[in-house]
C-alpha atoms as a PDB file:
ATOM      1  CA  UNK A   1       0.000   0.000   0.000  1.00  0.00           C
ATOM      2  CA  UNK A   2       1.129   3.530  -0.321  1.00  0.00           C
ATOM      3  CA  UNK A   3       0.539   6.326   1.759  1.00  0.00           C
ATOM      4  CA  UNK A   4      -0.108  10.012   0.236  1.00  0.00           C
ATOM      5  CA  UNK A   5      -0.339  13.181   1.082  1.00  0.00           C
ATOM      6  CA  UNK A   6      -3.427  15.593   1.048  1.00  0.00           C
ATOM      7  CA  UNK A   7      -3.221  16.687  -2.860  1.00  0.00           C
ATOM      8  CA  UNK A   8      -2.663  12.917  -4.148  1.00  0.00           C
ATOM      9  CA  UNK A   9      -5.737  11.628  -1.575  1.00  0.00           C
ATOM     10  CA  UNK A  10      -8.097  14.480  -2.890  1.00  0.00           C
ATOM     11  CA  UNK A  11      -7.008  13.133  -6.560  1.00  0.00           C
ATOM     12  CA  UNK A  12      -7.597   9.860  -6.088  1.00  0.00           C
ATOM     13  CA  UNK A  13     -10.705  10.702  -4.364  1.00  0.00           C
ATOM     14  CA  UNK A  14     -11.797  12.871  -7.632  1.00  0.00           C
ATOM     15  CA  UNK A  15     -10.731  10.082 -10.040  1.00  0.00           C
ATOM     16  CA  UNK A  16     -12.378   7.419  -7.862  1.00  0.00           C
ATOM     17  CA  UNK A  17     -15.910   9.960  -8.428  1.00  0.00           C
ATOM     18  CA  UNK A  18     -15.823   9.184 -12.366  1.00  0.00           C
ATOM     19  CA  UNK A  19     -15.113   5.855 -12.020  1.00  0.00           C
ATOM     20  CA  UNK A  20     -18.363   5.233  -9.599  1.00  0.00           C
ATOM     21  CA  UNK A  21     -20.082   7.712 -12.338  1.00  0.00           C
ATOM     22  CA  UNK A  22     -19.355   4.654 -14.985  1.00  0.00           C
ATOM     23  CA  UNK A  23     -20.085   2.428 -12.612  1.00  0.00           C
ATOM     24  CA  UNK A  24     -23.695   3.756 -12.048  1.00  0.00           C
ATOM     25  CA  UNK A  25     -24.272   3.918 -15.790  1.00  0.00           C
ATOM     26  CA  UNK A  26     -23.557   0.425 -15.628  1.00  0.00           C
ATOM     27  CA  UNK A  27     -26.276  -0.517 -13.301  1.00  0.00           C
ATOM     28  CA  UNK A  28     -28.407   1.657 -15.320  1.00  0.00           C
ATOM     29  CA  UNK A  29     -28.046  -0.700 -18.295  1.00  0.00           C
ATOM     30  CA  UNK A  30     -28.417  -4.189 -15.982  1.00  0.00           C
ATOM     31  CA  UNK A  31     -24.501  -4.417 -15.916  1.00  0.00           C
ATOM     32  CA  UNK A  32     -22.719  -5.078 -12.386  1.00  0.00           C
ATOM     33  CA  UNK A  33     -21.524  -1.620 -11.582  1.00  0.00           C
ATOM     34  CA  UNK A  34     -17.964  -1.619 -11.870  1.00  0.00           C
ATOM     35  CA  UNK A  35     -16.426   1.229 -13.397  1.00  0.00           C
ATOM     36  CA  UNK A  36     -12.893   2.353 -14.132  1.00  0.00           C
ATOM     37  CA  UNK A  37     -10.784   5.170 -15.243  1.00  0.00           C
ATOM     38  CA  UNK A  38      -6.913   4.744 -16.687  1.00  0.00           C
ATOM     39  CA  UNK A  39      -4.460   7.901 -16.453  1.00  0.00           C
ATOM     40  CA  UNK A  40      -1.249   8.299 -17.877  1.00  0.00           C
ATOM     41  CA  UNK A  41       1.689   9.503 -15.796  1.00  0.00           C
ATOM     42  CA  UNK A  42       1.148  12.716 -15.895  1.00  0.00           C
ATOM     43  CA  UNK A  43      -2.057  12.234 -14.467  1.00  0.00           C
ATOM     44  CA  UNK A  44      -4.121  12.769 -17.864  1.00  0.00           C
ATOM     45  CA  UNK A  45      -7.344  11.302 -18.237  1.00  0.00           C
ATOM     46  CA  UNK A  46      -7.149   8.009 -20.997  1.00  0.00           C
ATOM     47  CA  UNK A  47      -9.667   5.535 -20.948  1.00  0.00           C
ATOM     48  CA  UNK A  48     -12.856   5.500 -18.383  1.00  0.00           C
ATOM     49  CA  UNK A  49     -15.169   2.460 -18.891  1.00  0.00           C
ATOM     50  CA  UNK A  50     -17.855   0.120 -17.132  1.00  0.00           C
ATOM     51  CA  UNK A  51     -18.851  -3.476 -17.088  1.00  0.00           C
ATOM     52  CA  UNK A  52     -19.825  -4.579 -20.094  1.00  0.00           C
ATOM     53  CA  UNK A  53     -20.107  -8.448 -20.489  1.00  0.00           C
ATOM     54  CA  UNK A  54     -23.737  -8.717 -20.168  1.00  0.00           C
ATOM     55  CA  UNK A  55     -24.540  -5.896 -23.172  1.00  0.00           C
ATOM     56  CA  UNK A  56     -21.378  -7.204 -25.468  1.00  0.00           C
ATOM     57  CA  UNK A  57     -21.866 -10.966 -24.750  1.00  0.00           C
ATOM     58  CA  UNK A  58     -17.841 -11.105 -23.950  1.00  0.00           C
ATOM     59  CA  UNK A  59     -16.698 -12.826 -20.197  1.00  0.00           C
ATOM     60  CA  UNK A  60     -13.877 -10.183 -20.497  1.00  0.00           C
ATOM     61  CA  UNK A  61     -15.410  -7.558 -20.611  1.00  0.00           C
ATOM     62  CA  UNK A  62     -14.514  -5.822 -17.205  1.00  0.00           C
ATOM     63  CA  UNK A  63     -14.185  -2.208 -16.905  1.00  0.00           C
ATOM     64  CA  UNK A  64     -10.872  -2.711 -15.927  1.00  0.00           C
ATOM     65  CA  UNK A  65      -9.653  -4.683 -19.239  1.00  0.00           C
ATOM     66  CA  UNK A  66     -11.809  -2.165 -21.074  1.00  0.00           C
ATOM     67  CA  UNK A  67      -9.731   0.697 -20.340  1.00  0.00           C
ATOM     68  CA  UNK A  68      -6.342  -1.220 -20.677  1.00  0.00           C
ATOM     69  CA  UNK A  69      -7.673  -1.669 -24.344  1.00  0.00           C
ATOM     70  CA  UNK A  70      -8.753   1.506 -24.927  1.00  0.00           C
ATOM     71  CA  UNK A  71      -5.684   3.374 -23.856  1.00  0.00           C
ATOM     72  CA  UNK A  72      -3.157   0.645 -25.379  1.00  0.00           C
ATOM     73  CA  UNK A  73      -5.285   1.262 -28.747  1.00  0.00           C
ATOM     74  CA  UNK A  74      -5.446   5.265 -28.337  1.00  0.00           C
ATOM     75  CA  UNK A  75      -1.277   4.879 -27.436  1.00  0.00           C
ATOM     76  CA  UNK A  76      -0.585   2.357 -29.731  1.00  0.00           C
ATOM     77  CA  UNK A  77       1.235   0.425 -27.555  1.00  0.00           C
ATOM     78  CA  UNK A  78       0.346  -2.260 -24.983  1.00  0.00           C
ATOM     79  CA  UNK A  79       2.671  -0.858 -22.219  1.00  0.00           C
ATOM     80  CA  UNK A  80       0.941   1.495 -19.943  1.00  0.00           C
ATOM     81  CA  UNK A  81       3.819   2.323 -17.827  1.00  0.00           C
ATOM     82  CA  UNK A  82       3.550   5.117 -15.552  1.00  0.00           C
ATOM     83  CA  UNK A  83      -0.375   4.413 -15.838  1.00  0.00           C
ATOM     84  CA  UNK A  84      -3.040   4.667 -12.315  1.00  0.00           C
ATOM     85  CA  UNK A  85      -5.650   2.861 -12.772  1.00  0.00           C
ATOM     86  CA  UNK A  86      -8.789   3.455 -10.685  1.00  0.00           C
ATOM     87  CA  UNK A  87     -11.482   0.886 -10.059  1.00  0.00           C
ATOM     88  CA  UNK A  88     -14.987   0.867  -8.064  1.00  0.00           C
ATOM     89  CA  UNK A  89     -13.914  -2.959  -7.124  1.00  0.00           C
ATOM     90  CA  UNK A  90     -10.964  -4.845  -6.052  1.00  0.00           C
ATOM     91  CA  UNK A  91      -9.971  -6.717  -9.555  1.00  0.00           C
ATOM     92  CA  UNK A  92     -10.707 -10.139 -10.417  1.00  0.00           C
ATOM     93  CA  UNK A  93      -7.327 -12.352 -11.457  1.00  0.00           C
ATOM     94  CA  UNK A  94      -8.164 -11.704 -15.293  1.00  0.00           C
ATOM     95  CA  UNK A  95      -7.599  -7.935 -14.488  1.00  0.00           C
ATOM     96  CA  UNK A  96      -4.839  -8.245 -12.420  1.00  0.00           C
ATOM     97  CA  UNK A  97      -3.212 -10.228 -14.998  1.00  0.00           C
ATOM     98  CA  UNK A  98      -4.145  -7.642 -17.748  1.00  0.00           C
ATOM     99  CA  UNK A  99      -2.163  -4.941 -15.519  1.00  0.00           C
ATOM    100  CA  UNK A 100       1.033  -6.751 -15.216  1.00  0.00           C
ATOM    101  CA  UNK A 101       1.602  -7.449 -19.146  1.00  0.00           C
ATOM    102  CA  UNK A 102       0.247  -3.703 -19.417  1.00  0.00           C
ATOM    103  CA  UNK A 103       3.137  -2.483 -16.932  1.00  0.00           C
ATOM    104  CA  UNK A 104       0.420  -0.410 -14.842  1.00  0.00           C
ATOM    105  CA  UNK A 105       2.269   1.379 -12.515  1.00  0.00           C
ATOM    106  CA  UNK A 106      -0.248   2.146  -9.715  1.00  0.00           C
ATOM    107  CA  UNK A 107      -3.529   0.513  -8.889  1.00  0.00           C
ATOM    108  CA  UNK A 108      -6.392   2.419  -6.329  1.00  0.00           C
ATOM    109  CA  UNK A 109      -9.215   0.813  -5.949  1.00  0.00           C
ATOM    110  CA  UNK A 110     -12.714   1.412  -3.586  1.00  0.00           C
ATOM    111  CA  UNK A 111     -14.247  -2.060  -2.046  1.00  0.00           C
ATOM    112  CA  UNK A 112     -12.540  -5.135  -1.407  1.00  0.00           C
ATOM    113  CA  UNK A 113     -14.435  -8.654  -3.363  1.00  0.00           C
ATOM    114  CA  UNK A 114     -14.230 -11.200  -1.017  1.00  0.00           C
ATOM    115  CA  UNK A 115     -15.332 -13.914  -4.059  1.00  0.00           C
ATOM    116  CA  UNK A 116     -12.560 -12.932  -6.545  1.00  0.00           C
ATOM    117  CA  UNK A 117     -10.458 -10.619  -5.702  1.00  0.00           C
ATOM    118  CA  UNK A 118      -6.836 -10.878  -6.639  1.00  0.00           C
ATOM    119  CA  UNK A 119      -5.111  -8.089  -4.630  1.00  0.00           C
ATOM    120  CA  UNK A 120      -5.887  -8.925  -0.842  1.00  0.00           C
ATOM    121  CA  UNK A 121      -9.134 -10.667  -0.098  1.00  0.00           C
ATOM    122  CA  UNK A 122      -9.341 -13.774  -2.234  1.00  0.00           C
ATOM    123  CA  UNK A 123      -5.401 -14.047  -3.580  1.00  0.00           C
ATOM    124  CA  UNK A 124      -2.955 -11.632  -3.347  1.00  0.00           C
ATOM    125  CA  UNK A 125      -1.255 -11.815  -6.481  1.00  0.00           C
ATOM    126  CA  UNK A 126       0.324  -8.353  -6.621  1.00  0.00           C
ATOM    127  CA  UNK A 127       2.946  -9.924  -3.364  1.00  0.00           C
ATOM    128  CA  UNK A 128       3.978 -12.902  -5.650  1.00  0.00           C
ATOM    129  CA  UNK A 129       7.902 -11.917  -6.123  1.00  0.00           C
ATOM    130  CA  UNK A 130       8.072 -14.240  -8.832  1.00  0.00           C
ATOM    131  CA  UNK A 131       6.494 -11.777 -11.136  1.00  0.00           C
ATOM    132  CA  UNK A 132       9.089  -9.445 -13.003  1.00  0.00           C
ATOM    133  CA  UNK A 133       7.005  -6.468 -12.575  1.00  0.00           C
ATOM    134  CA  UNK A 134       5.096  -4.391  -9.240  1.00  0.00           C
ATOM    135  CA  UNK A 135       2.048  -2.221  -8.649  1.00  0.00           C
ATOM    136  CA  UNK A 136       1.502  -0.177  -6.326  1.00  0.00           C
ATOM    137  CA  UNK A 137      -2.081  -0.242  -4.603  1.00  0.00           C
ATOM    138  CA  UNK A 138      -4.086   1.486  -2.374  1.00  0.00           C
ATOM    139  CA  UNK A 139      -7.282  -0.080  -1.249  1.00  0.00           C
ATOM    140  CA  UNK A 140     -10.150   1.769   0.335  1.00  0.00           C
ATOM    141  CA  UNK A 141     -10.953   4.734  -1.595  1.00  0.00           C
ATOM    142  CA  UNK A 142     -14.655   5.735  -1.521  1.00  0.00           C
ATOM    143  CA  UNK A 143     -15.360   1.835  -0.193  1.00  0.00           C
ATOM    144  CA  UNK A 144     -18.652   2.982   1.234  1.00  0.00           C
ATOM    145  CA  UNK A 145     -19.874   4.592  -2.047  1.00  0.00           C
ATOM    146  CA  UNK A 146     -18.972   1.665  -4.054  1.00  0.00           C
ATOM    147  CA  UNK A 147     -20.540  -1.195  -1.651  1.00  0.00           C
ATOM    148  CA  UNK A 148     -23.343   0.811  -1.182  1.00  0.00           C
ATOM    149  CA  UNK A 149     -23.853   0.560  -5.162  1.00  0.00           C
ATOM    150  CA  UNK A 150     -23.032  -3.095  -5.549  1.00  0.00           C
ATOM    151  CA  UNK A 151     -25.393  -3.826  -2.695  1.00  0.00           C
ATOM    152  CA  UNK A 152     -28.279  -1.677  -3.834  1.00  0.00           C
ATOM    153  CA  UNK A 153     -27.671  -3.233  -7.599  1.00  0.00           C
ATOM    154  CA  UNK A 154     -28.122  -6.739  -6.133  1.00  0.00           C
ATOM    155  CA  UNK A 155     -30.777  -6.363  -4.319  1.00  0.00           C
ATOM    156  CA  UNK A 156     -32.774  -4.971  -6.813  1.00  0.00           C
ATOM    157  CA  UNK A 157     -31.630  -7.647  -9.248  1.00  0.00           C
ATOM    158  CA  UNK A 158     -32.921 -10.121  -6.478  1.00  0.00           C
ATOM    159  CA  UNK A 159     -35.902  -8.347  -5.751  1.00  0.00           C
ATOM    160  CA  UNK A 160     -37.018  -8.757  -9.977  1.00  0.00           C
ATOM    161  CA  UNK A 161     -36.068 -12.282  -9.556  1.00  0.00           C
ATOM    162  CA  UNK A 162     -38.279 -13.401  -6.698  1.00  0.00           C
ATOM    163  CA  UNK A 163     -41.239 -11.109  -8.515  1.00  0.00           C
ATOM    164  CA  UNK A 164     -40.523 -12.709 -11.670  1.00  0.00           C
ATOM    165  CA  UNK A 165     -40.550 -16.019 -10.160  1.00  0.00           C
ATOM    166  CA  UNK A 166     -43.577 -15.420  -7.647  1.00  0.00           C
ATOM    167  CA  UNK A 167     -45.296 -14.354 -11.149  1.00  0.00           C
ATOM    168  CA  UNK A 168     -44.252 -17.832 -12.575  1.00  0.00           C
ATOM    169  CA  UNK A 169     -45.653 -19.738  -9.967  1.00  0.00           C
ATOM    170  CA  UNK A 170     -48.647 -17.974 -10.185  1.00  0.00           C
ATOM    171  CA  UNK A 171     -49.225 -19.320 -13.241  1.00  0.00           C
ATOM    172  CA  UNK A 172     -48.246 -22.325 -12.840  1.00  0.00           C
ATOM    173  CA  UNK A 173     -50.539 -22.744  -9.817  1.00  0.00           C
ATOM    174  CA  UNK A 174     -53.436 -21.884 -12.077  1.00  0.00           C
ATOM    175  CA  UNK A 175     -52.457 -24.629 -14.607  1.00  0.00           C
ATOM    176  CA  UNK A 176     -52.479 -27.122 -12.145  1.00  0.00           C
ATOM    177  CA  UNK A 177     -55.944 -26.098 -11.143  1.00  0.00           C
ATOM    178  CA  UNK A 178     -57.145 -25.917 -14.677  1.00  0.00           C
ATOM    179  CA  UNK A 179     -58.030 -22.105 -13.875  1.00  0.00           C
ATOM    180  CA  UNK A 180     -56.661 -19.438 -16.026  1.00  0.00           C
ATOM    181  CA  UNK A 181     -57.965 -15.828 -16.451  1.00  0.00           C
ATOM    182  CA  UNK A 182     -60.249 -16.650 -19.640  1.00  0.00           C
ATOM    183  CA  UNK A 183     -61.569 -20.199 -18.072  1.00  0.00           C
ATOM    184  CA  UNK A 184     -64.514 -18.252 -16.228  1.00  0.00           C
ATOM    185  CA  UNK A 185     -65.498 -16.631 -19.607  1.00  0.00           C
ATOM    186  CA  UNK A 186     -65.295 -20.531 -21.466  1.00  0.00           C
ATOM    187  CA  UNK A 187     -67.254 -21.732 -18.341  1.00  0.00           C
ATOM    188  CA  UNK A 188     -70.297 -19.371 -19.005  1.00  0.00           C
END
């Protein structure tokens, strides 16, 4: 982890604002609401992106590998180094892989992902010294904010699913029975 000082917390907390502002158009259009944003070193604004894998039918389609492509496409190069990547959740192994080939220099991310996470909660793949390159992370940032999103997305999500199911059964309870809304109509 790294430690900052006031002007590089108040940019990461700025930076970590647009990514959550992807990561709420996500939700918007039924995607988990992950969002991300990819600066160069000089702290310039490259790629910003959201999950996408539900919308483009593509497993890969994280926010995090989105901006990795976008910027490498836009540089022309697949080396990011000097890049800071910001992320509304802790990245899955996929992403953290991504970063390493990209040379990402810096990683911040908002909640930890107990499920898959690959930097401290499930693996922690960014300690393995067998790897030729480092990032540095910092963990934390607007955690809150993010959970709060994640959570509120889910339970939504869950909420259609027990309606939509409650609606099936419904139904299928006036199969059984032989009832159904015209029968009465039939019957007279």
């Amino acid at each position: 982890m790294i430690l900052m000082g006031e002007d590089g917390d108040r940019r990461d907390l700025a930076w970590m604002t647009l990514a959550l502002d992807y990561a709420a158009r996500g939700a918007v259009q039924g995607e988990v609401p992950v969002g991300a944003v990819l600066l160069d070193a000089d702290g310039r604004l490259l790629a910003a992106a959201h999950n996408t894998p539900v919308q483009s039918h593509d497993p890969s389609a994280h926010a995090e590998m989105l901006v990795l492509r976008q910027a490498a496409q836009s540089l022309r190069n697949y080396r990011l180094t000097g890049a800071t990547l910001y992320v509304t959740l802790e990245p899955c192994i996929m992403c953290v892989g991504a970063m390493l080939h990209a040379r990402v220099t810096r990683l911040v991310y908002a909640a930890s992902d107990p499920k898959t996470g690959a930097v401290e909660s499930l693996y922690h793949l960014l300690e393995d010294d067998r790897f030729n390159h480092r990032i540095v992370t910092k963990g934390g940032v607007l955690a809150a904010s993010s959970a709060t999103l994640l959570r509120d997305f889910f339970r939504v999500r869950r909420c259609r699913k027990e309606a939509g199911a409650a609606s099936v059964a419904t139904v299928e309870a006036g199969v059984e029975t032989g009832q159904r809304s015209g029968d009465a109509t039939l019957q007279s």
